[in-house]
C-alpha atoms as a PDB file:
ATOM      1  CA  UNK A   1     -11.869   3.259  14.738  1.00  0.00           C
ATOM      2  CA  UNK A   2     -11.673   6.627  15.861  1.00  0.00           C
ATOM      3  CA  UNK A   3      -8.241   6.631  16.497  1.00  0.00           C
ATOM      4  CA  UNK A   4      -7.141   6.496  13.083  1.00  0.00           C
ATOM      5  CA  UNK A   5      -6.193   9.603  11.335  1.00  0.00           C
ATOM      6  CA  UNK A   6      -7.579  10.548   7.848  1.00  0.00           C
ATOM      7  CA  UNK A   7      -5.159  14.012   7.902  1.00  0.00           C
ATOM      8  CA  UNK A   8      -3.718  14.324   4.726  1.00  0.00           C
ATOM      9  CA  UNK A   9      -5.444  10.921   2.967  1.00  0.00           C
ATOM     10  CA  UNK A  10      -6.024  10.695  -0.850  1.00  0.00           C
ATOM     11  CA  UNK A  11      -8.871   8.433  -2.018  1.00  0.00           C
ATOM     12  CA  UNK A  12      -8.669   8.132  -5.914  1.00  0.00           C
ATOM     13  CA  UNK A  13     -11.727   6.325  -6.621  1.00  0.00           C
ATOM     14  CA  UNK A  14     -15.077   7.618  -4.797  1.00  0.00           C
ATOM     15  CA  UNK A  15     -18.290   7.313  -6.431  1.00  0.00           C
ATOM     16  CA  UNK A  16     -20.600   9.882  -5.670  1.00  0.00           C
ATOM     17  CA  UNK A  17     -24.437  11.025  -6.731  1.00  0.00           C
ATOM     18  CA  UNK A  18     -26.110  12.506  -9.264  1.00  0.00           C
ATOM     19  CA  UNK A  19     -25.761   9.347 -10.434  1.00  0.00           C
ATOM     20  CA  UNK A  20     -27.229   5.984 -12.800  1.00  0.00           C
ATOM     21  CA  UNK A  21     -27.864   4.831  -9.063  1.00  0.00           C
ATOM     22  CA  UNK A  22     -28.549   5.406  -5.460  1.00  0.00           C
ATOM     23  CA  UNK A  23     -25.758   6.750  -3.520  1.00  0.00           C
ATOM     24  CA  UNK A  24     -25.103   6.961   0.256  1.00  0.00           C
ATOM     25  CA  UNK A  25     -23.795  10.711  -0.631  1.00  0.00           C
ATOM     26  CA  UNK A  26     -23.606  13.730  -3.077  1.00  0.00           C
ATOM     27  CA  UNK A  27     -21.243  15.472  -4.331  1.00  0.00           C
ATOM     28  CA  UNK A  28     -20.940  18.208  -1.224  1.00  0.00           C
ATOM     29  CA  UNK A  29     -21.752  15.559   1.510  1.00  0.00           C
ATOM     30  CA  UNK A  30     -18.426  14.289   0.750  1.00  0.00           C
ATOM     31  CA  UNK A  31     -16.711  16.543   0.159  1.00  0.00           C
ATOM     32  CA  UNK A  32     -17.853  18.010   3.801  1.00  0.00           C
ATOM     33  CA  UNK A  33     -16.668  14.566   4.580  1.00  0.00           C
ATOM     34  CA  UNK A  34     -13.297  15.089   3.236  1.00  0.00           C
ATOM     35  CA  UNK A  35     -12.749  18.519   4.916  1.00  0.00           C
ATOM     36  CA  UNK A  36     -14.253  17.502   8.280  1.00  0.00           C
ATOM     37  CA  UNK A  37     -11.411  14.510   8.234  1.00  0.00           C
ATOM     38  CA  UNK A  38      -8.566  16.606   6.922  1.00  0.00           C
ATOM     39  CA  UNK A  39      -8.260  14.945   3.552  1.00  0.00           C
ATOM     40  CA  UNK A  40      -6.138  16.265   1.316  1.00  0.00           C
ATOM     41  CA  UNK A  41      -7.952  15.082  -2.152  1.00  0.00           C
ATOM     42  CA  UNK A  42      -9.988  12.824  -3.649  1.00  0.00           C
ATOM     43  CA  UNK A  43     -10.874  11.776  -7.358  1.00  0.00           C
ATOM     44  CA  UNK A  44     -14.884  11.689  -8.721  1.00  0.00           C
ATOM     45  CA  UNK A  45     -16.149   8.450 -10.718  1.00  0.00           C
ATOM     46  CA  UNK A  46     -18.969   7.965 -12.306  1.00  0.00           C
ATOM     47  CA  UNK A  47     -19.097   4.553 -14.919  1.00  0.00           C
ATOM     48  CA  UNK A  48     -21.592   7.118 -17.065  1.00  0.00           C
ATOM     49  CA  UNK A  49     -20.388  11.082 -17.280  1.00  0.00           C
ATOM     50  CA  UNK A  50     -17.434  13.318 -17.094  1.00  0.00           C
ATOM     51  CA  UNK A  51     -17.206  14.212 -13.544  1.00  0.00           C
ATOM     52  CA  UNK A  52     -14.277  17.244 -14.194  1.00  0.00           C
ATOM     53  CA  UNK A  53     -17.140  20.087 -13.628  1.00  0.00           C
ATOM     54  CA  UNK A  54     -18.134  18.700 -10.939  1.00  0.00           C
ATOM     55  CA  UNK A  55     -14.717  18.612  -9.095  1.00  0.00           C
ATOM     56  CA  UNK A  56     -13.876  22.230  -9.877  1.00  0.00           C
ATOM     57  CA  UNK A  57     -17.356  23.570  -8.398  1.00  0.00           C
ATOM     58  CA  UNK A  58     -16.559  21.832  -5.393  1.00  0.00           C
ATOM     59  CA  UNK A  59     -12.996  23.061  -5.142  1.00  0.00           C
ATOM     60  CA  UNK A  60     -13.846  26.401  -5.364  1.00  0.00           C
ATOM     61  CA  UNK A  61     -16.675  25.921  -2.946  1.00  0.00           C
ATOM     62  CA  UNK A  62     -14.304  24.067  -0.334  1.00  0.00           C
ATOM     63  CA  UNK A  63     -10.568  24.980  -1.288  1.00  0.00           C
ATOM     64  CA  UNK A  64      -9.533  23.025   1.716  1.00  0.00           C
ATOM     65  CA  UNK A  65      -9.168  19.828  -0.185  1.00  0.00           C
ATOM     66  CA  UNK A  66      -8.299  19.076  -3.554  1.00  0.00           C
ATOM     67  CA  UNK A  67     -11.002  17.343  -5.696  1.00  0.00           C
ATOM     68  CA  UNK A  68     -10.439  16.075  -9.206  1.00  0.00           C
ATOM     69  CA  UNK A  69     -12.544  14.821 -11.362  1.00  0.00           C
ATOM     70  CA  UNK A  70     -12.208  11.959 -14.226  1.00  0.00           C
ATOM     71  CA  UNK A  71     -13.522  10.471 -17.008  1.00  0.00           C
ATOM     72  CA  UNK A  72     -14.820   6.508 -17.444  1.00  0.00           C
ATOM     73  CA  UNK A  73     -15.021   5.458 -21.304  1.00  0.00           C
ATOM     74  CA  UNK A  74     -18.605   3.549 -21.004  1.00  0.00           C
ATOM     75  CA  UNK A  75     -21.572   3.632 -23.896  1.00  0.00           C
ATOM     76  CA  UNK A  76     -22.525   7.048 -22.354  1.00  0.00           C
ATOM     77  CA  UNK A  77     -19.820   8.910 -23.749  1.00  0.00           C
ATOM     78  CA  UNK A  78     -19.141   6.702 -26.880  1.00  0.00           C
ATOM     79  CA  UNK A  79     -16.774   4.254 -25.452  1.00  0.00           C
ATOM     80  CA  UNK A  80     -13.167   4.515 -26.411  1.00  0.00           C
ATOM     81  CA  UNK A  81     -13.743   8.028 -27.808  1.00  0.00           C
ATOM     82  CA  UNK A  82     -10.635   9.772 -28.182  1.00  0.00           C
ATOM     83  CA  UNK A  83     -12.894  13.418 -28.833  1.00  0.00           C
ATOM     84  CA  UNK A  84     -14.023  12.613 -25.354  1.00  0.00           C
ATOM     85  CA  UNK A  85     -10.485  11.774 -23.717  1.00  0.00           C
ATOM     86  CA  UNK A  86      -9.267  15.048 -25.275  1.00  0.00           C
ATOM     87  CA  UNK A  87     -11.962  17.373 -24.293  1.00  0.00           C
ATOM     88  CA  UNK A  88     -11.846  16.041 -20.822  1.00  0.00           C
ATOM     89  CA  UNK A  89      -8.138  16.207 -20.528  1.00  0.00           C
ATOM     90  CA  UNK A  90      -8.514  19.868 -21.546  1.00  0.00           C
ATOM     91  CA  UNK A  91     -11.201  20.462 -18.700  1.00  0.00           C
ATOM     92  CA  UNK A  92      -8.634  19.032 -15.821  1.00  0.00           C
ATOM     93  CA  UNK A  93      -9.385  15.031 -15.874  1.00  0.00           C
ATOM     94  CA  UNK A  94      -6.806  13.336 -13.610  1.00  0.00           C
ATOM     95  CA  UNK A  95      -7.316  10.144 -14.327  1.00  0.00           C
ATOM     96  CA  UNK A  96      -9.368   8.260 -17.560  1.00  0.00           C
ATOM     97  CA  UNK A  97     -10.472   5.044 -16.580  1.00  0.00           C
ATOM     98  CA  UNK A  98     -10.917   2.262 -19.443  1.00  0.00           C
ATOM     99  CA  UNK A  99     -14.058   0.670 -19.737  1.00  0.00           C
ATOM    100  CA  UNK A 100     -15.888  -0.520 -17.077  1.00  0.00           C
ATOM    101  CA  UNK A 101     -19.234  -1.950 -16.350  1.00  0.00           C
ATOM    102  CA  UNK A 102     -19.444  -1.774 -20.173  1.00  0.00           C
ATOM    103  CA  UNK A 103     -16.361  -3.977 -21.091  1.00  0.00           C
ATOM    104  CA  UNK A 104     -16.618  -7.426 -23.331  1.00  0.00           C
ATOM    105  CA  UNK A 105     -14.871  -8.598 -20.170  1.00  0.00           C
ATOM    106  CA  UNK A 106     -17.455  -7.348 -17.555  1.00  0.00           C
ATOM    107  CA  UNK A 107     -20.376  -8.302 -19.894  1.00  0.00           C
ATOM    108  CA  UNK A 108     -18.825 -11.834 -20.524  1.00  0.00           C
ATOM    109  CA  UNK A 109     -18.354 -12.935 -16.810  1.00  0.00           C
ATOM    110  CA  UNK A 110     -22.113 -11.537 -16.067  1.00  0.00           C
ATOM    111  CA  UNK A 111     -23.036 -14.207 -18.627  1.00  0.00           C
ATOM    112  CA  UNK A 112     -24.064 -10.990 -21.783  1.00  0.00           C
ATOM    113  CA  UNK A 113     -22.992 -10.746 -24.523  1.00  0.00           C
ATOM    114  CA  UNK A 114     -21.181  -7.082 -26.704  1.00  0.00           C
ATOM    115  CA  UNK A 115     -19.612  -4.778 -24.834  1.00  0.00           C
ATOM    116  CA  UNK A 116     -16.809  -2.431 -25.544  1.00  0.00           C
ATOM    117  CA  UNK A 117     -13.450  -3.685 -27.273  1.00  0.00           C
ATOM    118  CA  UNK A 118     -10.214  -2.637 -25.870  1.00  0.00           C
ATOM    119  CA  UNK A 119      -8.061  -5.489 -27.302  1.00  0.00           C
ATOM    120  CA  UNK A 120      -8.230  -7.403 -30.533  1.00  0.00           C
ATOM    121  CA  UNK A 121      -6.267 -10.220 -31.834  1.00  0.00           C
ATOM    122  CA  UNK A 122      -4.042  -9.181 -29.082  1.00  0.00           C
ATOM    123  CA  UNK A 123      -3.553  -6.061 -30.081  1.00  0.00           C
ATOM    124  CA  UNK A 124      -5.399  -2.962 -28.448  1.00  0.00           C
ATOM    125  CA  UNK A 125      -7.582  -1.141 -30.862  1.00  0.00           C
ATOM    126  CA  UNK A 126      -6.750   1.915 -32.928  1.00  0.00           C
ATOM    127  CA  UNK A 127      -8.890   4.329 -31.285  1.00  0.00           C
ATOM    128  CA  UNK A 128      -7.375   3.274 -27.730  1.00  0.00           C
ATOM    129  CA  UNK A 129      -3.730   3.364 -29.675  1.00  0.00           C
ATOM    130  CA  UNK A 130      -5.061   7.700 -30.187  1.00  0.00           C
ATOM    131  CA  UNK A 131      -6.498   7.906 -26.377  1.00  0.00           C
ATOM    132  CA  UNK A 132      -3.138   6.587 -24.900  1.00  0.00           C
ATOM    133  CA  UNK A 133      -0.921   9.211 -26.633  1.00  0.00           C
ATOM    134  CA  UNK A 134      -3.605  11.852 -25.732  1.00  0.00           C
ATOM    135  CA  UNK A 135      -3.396  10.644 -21.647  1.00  0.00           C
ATOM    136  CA  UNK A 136       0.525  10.418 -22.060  1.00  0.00           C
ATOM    137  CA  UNK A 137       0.778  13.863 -23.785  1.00  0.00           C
ATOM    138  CA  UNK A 138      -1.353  14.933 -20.634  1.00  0.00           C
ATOM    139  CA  UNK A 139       0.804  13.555 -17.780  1.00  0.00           C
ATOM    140  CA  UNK A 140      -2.826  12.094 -17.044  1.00  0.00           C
ATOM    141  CA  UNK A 141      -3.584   8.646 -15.256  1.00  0.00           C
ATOM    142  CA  UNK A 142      -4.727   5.814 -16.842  1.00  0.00           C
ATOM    143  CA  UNK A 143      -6.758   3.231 -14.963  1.00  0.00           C
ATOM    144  CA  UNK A 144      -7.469  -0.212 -16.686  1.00  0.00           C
ATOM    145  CA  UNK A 145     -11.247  -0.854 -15.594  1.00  0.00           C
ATOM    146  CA  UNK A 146     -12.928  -4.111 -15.664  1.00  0.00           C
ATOM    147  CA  UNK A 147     -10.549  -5.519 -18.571  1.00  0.00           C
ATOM    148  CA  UNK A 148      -9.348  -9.344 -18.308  1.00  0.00           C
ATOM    149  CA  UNK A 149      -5.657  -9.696 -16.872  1.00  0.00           C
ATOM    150  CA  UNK A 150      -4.680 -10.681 -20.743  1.00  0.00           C
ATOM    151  CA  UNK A 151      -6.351  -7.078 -21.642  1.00  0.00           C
ATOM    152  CA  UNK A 152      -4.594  -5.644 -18.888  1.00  0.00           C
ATOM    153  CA  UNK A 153      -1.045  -6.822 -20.064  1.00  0.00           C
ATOM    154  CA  UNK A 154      -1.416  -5.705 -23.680  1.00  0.00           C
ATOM    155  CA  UNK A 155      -2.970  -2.701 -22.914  1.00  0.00           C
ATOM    156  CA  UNK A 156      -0.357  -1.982 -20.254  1.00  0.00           C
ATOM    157  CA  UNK A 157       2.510  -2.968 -22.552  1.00  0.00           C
ATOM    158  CA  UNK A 158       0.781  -0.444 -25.488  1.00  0.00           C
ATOM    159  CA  UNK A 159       0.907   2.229 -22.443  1.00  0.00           C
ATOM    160  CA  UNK A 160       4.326   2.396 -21.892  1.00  0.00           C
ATOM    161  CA  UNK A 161       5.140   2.274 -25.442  1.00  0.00           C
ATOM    162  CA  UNK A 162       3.252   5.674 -26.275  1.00  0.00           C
ATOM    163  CA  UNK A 163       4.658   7.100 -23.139  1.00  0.00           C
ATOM    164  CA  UNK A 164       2.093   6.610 -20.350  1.00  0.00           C
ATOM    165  CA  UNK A 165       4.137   7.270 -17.360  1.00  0.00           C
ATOM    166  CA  UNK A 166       0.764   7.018 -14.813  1.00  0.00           C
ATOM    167  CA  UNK A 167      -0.805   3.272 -14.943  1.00  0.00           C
ATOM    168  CA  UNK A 168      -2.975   2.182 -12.236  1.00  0.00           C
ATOM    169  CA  UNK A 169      -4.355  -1.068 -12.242  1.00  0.00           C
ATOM    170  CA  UNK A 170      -8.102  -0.755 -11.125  1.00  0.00           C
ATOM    171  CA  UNK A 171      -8.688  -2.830  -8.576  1.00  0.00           C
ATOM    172  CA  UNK A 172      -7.409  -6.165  -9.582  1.00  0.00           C
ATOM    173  CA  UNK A 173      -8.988  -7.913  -6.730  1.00  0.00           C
ATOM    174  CA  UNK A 174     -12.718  -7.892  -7.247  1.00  0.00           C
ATOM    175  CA  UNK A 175     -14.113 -11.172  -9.113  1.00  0.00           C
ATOM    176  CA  UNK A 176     -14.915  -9.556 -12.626  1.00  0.00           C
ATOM    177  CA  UNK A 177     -11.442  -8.582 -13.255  1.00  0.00           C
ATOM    178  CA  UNK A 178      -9.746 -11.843 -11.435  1.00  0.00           C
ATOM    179  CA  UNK A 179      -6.053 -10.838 -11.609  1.00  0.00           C
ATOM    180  CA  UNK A 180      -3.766 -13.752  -9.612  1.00  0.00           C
ATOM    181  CA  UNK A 181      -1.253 -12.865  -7.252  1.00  0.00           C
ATOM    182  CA  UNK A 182       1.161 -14.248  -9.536  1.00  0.00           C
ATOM    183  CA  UNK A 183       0.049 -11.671 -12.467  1.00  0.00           C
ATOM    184  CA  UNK A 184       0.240  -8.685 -10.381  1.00  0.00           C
ATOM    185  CA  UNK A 185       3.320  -9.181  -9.481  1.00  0.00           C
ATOM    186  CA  UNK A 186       4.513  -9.451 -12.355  1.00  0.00           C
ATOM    187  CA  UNK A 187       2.912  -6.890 -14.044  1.00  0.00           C
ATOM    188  CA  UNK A 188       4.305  -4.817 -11.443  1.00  0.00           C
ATOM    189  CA  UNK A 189       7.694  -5.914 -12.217  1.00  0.00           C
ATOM    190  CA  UNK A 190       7.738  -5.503 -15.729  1.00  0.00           C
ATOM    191  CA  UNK A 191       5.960  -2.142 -15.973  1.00  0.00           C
ATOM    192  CA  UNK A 192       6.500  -0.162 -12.866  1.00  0.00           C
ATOM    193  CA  UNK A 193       2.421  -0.133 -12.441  1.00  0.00           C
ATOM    194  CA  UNK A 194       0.860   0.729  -9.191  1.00  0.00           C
ATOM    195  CA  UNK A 195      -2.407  -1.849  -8.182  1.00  0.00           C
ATOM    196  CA  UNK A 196      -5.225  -0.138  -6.557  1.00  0.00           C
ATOM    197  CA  UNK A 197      -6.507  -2.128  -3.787  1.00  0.00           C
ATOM    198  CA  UNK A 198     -10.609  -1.293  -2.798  1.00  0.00           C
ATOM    199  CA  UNK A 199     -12.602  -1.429   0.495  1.00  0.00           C
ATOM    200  CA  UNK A 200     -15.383  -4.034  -1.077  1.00  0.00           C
ATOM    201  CA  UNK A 201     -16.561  -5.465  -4.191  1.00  0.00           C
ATOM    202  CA  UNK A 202     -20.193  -6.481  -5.321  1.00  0.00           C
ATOM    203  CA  UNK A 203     -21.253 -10.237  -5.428  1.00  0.00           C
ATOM    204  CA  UNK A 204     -24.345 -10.441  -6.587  1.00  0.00           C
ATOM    205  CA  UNK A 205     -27.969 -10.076  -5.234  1.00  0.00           C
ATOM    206  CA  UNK A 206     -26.969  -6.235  -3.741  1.00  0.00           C
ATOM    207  CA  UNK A 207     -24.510  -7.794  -1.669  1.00  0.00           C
ATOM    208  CA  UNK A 208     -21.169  -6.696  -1.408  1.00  0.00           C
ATOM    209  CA  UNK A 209     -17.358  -8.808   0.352  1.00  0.00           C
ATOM    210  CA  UNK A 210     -14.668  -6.905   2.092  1.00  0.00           C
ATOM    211  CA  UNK A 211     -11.536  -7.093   0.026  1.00  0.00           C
ATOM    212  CA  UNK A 212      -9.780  -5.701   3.515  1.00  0.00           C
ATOM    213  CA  UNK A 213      -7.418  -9.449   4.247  1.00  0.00           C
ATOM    214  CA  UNK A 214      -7.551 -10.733   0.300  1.00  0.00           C
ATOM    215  CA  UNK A 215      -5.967  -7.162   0.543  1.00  0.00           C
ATOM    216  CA  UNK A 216      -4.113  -6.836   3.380  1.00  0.00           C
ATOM    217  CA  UNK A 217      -2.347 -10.630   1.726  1.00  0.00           C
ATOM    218  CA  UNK A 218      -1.476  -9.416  -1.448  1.00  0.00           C
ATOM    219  CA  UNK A 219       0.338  -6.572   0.245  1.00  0.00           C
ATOM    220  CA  UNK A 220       2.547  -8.977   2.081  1.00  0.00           C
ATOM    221  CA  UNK A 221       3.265 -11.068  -0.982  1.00  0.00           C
ATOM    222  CA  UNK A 222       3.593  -7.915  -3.225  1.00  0.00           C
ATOM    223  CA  UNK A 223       4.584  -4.944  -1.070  1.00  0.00           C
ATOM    224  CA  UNK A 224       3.326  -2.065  -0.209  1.00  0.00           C
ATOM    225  CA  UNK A 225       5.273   0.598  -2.615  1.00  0.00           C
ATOM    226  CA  UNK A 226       3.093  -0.676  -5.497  1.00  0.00           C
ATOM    227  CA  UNK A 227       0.082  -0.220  -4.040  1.00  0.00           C
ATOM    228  CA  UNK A 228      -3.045   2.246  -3.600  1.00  0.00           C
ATOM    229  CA  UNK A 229      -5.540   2.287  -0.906  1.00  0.00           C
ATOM    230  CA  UNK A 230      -8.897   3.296  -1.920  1.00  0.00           C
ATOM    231  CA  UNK A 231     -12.378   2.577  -0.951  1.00  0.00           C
ATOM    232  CA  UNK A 232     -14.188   2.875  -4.446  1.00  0.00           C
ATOM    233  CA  UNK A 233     -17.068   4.148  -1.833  1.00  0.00           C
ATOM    234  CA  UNK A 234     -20.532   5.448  -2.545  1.00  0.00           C
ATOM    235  CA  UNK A 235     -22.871   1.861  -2.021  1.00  0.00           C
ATOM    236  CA  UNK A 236     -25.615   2.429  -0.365  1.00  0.00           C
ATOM    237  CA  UNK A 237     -24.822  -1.092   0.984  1.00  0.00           C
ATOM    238  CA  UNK A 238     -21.808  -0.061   2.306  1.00  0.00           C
ATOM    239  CA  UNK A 239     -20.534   2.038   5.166  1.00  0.00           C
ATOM    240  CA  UNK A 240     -20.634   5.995   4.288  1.00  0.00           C
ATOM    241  CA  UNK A 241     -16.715   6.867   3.104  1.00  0.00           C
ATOM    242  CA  UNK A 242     -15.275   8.727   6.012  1.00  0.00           C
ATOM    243  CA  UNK A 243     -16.060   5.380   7.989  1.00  0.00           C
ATOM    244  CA  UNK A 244     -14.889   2.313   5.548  1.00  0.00           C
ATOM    245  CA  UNK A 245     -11.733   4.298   4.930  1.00  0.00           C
ATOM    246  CA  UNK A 246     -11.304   4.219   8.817  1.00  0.00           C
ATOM    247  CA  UNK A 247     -12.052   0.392   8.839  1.00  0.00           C
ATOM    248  CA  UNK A 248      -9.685  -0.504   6.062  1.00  0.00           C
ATOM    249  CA  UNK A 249      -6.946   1.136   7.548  1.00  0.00           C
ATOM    250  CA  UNK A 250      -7.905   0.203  11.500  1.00  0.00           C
ATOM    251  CA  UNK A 251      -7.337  -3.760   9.984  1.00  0.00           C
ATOM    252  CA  UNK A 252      -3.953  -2.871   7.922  1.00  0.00           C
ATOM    253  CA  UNK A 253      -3.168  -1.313  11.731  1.00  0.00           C
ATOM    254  CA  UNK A 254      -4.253  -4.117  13.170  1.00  0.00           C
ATOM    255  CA  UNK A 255      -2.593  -6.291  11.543  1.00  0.00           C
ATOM    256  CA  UNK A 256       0.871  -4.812  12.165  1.00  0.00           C
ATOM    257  CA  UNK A 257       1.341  -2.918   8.785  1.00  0.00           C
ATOM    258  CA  UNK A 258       4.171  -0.125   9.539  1.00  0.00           C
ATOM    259  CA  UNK A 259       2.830   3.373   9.525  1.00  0.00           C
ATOM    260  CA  UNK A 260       5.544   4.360   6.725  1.00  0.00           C
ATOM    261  CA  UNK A 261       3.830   1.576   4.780  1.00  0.00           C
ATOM    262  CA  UNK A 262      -0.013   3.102   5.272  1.00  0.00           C
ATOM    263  CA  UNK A 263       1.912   6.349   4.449  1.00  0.00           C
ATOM    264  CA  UNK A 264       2.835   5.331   1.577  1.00  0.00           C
ATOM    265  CA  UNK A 265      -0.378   3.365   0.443  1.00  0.00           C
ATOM    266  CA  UNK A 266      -2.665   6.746   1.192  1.00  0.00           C
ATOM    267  CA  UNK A 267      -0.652   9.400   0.452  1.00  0.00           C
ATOM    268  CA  UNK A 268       2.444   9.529  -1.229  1.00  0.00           C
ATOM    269  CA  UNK A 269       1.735   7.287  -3.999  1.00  0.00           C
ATOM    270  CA  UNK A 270      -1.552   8.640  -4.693  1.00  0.00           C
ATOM    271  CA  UNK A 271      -0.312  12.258  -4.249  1.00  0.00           C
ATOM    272  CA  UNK A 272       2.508  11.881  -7.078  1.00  0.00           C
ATOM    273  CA  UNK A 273       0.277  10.719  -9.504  1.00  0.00           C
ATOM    274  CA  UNK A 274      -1.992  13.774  -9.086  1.00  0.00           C
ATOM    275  CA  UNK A 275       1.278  15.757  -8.960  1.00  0.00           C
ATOM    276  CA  UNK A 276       0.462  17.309  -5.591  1.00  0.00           C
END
């Protein structure tokens, strides 16, 4: 592993503490991380608070990488709160994430009932109708969260008509979000979306799976131009960041993915969308 290079790598989803929970660093642990490596940025997320303040204390503190923060529209900051999409749009958010932990989909498939609406009678709700023009009047990112692959097409399809020109689709691999091969790729197709592909995903009992070859196979079918590496780090479970990021890409390497490809995966796809 310590072959691979980090120069110049973009991780867009990198939880960190103060958090709701135990993480394996803070804020400035990885961002000394991220310098000591040579990254070039990273994104903040937290499923509870703004994370914007955050990211600009620590890029004044280290100027040597780029750290944004976001915003992730959960019961903490009123769910799909367009006052709260604007005012952290205004304060530098790269990227608002739809909801997660807290969706009707993510509740559902944990066996709970409520949760936040995004979609109804297959249409997405008014107040998410407000928060899309707000992210598209922003040049902004939009990340789909835990929603079902049904939520994710309408929402998707509601994106691109209010002029959302940034869609990623958060990490359509792990369990609660279930996305087939077959749906990616065409969601790909039809809207020009990028799929973000993560290091591991929870399974229950504190216990996390590598996504690395479910990955590493929806790249072949796919492609790679689609598609974002990140680790969605932070478990204490799990490998500190510096090193999953280093094992993900050691078994893309080993595995005989092109360096243009990795390229492409780490950097330049994730560095357009911050406009970098």
């Amino acid at each position: 592993m310590n072959q691979i290079n980090l120069n110049g790598i973009i991780d867009l989803h990198i939880h960190s503490a103060p958090d709701m929970r135990p993480r394996s660093h803070n804020d400035i642990e990885l961002t000394r991380q991220a310098k000591k490596v040579g990254a070039r940025a990273f994104v903040i997320k937290s499923h509870h608070v703004p994370t914007m303040d955050r990211a600009w204390l620590l890029s004044q503190m280290y100027p040597e990488v780029s750290v944004f923060g976001s915003l992730t529209l959960n019961l903490a900051v009123g769910g799909i709160n367009p006052y709260a999409v604007e005012a952290a749009l205004h304060h530098g958010a790269k990227i608002v994430w739809l909801p997660t932990i807290h969706s009707t989909n993510h509740r559902n498939k944990e066996g709970k009932s409520g949760g936040i609406e995004t979609v109804k009678d297959k249409r997405v709700i008014p107040e998410l109708k407000n928060v899309l023009k707000l992210i598209a009047d922003n040049k902004a990112i939009l990340g789909t969260g835990h929603l079902s692959p049904s939520e994710i097409f309408t929402v998707v399809e509601e994106a691109k008509k209010q002029g959302v020109q940034k869609i990623v689709v958060t990490h359509p691999e792990f369990h609660i979000v279930g996305m087939s091969l077959q749906d990616q790729k065409k969601i790909v197709e039809e809207y020009q979306v990028y799929l973000e592909r993560t290091y591991a995903q929870p399974i229950g009992g504190g216990k996390y799976k590598l996504n690395l070859n479910t990955n590493l196979e929806a790249v072949q079918e796919i492609g790679y131009q689609s598609t974002i590496i990140s680790t969605d780090s932070g478990q204490i479970e799990n490998p500190p960041w510096n090193q999953a990021l280093a094992q993900y890409i050691q078994y893309f390497v080993d595995h005989n993915v092109p360096a243009e490809a990795l390229d492409v995966m780490t950097k330049t796809n994730a560095a357009k969308l911050l406009d970098l």
